[in-house]
Protein backbone atom coordinates (compact mmCIF):
# COMPACT_ATOMS: atom_id res chain seq x y z
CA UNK A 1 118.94 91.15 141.42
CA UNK A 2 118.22 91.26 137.87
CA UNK A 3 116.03 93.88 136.38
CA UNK A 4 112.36 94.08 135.19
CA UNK A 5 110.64 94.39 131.29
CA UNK A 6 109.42 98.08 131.14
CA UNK A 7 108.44 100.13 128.59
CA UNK A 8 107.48 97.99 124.75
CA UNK A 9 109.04 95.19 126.09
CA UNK A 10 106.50 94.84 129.39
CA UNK A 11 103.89 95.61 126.92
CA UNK A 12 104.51 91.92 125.43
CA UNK A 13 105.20 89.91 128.21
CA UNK A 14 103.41 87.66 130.82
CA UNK A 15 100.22 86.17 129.14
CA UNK A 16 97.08 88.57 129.44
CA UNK A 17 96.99 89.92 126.11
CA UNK A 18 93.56 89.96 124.55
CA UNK A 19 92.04 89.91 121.13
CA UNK A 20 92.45 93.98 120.90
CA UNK A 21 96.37 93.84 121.16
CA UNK A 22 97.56 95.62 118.23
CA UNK A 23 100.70 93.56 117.15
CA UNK A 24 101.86 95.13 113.77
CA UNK A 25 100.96 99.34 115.68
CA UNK A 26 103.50 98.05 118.36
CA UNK A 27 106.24 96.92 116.60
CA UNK A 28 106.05 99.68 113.85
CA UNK A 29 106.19 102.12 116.51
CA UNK A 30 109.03 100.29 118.14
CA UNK A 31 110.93 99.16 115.50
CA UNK A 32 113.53 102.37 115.18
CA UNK A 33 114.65 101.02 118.95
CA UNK A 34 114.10 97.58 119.43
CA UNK A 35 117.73 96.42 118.70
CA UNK A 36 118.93 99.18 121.61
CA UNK A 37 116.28 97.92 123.70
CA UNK A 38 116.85 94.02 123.56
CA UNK A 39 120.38 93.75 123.16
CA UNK A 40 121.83 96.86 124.80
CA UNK A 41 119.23 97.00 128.36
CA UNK A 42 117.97 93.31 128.42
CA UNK A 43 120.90 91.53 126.92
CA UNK A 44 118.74 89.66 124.48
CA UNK A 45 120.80 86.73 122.95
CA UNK A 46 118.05 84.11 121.60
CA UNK A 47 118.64 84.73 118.01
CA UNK A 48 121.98 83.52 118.90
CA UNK A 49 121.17 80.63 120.49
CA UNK A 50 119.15 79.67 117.90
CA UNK A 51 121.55 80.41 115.35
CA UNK A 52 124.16 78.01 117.51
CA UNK A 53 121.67 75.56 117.30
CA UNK A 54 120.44 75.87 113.84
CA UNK A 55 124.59 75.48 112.17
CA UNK A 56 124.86 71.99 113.01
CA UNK A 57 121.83 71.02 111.04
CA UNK A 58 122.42 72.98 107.86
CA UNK A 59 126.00 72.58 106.49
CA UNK A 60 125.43 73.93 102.99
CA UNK A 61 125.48 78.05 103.68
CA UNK A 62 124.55 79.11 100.22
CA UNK A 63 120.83 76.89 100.22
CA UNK A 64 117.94 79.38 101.43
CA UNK A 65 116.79 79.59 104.75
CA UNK A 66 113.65 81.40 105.64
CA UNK A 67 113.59 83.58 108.63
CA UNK A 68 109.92 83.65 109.88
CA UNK A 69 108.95 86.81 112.35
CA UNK A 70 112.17 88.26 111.45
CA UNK A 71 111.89 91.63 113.18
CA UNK A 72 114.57 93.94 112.60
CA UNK A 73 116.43 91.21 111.36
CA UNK A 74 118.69 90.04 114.33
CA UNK A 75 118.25 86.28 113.65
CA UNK A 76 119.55 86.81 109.99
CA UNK A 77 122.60 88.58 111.49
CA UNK A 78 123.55 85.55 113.61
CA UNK A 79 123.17 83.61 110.33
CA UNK A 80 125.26 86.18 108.10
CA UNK A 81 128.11 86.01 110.61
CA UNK A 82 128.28 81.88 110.44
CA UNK A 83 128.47 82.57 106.75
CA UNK A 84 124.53 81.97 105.64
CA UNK A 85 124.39 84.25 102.03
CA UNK A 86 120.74 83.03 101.04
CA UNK A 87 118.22 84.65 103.59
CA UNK A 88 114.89 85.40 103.09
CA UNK A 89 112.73 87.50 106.15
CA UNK A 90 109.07 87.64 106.85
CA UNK A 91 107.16 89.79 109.45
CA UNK A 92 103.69 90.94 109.91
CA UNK A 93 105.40 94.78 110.77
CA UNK A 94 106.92 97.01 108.14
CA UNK A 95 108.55 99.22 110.29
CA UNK A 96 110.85 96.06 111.51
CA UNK A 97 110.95 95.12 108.02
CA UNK A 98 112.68 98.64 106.97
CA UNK A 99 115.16 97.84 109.75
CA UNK A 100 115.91 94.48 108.53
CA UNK A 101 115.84 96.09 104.88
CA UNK A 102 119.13 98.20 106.00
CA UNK A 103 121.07 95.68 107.21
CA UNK A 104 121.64 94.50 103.41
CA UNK A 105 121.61 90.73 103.98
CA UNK A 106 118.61 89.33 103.26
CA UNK A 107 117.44 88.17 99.63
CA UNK A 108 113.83 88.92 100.19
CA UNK A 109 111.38 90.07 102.59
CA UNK A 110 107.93 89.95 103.05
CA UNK A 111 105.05 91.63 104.84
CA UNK A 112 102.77 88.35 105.42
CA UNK A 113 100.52 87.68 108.83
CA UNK A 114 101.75 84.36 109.92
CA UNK A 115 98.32 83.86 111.66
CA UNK A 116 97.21 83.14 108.42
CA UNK A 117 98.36 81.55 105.32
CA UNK A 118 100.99 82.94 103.79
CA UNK A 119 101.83 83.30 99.81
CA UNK A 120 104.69 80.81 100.64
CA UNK A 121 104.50 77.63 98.05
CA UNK A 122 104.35 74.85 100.27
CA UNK A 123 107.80 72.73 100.45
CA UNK A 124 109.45 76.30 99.32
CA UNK A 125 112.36 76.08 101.56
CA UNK A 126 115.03 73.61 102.70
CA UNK A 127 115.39 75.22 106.00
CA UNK A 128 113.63 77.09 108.84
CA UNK A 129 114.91 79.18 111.95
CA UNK A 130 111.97 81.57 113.93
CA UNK A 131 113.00 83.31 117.01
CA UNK A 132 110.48 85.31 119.12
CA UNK A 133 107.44 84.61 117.82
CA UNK A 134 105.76 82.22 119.78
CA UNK A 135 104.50 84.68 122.30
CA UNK A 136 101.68 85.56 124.12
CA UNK A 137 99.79 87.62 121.22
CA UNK A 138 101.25 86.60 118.87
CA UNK A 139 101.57 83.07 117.65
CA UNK A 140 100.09 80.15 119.73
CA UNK A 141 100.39 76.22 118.89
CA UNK A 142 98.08 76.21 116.28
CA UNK A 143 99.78 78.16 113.90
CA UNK A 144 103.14 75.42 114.10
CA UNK A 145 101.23 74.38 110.84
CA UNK A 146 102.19 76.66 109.02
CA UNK A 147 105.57 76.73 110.02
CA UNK A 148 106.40 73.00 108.70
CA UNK A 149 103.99 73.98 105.24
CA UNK A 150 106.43 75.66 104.10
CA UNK A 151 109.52 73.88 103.76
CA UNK A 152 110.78 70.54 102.18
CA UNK A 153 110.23 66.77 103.65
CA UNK A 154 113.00 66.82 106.27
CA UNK A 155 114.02 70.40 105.77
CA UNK A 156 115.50 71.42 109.77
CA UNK A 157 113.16 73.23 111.87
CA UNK A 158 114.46 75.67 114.57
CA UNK A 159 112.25 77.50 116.95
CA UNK A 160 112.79 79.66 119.85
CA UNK A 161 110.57 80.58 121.88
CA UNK A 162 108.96 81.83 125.59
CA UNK A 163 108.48 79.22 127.89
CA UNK A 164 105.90 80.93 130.12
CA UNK A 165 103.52 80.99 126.66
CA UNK A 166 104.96 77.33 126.13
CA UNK A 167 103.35 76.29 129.35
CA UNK A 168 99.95 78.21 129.51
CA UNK A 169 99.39 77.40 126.06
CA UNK A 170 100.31 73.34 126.43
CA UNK A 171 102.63 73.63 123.38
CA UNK A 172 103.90 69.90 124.48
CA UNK A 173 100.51 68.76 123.24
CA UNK A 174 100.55 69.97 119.86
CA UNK A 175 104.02 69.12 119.26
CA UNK A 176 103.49 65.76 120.00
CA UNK A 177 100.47 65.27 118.16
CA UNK A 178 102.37 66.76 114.73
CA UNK A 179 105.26 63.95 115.29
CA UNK A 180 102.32 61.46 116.12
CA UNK A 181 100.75 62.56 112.07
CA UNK A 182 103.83 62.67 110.68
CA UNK A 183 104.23 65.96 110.15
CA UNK A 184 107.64 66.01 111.58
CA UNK A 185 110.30 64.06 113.78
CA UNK A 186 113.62 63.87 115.57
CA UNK A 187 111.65 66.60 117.89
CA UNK A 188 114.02 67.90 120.87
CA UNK A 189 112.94 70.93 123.50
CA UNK A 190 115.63 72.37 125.25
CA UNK A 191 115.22 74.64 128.74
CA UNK A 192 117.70 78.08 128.39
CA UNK A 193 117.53 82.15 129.57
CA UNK A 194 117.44 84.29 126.64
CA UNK A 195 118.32 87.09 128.12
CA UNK A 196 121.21 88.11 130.39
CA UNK A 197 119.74 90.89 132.35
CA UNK A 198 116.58 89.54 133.35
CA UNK A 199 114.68 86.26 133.89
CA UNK A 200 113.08 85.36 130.77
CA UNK A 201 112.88 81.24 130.49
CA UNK A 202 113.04 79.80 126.91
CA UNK A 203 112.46 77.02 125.03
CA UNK A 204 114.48 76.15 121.82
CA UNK A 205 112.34 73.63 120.11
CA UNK A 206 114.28 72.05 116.85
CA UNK A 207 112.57 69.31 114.92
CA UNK A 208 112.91 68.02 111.28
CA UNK A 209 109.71 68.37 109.19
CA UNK A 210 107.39 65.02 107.81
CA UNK A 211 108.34 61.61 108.48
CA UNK A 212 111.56 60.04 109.18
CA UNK A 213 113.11 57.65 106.49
């Protein structure tokens, strides 16, 4: 039988998180252990699948890819190992930033809310992974438009993200209705686990931002 979420992670799971949550406290206090935590006890491996997912789309490793929510910066380690040298990180938590910071990989990163507009220009980047994000909490379905803001017409877009928040939160809806304005197309959603030692359902979302030619 697989194990449970305790401790920081059990704070952020299951939906019931209200407007008082302190997102940025909690990840600045966990940010020191959150790589032991996730990949050492739960056996976290989205930003991998992610990363797996996000190679076939973007073939040129030296164009920049932003890294939205980038934590302690395990999504831009997937991409440094498959050979990505132009990675930029955001996250709404300075602690995680600092851990990211050490890694020595990423070009630039910033300290931006993604619940709001960020400084990004719009159409600043040719590519897009975010992995983790999309939580209860956190981000919900109406911040998606954001995400595509900020990169170029068809510029790949790969999410991951929890399916339980997916669900309660009608995601399906949204998505559609942002291929349905144009906003962008070839949309897939694909059912995984992301992590090995407990049940945690997934969805990997991957799109291509405004309208197809």
């Amino acid at each position: 039988m697989k194990k449970k979420a305790q401790g920081a992670l059990a704070a952020v799971t299951g939906t019931d998180h209200g407007p008082d949550f302190d997102v940025e406290g909690h990840y600045d206090t966990w940010a020191t252990a959150y790589d032991d935590d996730l990949l050492n006890e739960y056996g976290y491996i989205a930003p991998r699948i992610a990363a797996d997912a996000f190679e076939p789309l973007v073939q040129d490793k030296t164009q920049p890819v932003i890294d939205l929510a980038c934590g302690t910066g395990l999504v831009g380690r997937e991409l440094n190992r498959r050979g990505y040298t132009c990675i930029d990180g955001l996250d709404l938590s300075q602690g995680m930033l600092t851990e990211a910071k050490s890694l020595g990989i990423y070009r630039e990163l910033m300290q931006e809310d993604l619940t709001r507009r960020t400084s990004i220009q719009d159409g600043a980047y040719p590519s897009l992974i975010c992995v983790g994000s999309f939580a209860s909490g956190h981000l919900g379905p109406e911040h998606l438009r954001e995400v595509i803001r900020v990169v170029r017409p068809s510029a790949p877009i790969v999410i991951y993200m929890n399916a339980e928040h997916f669900d309660v939160k009608n995601f399906p809806n949204t998505l559609n209705k942002l291929e349905d304005e144009g906003l962008w197309h070839g949309l897939s959603v694909k059912d995984s686990n992301y992590m090995d030692q407990i049940d945690r359902r997934g969805k990997l979302i991957v799109a291509r931002s405004g309208k197809a030619s």
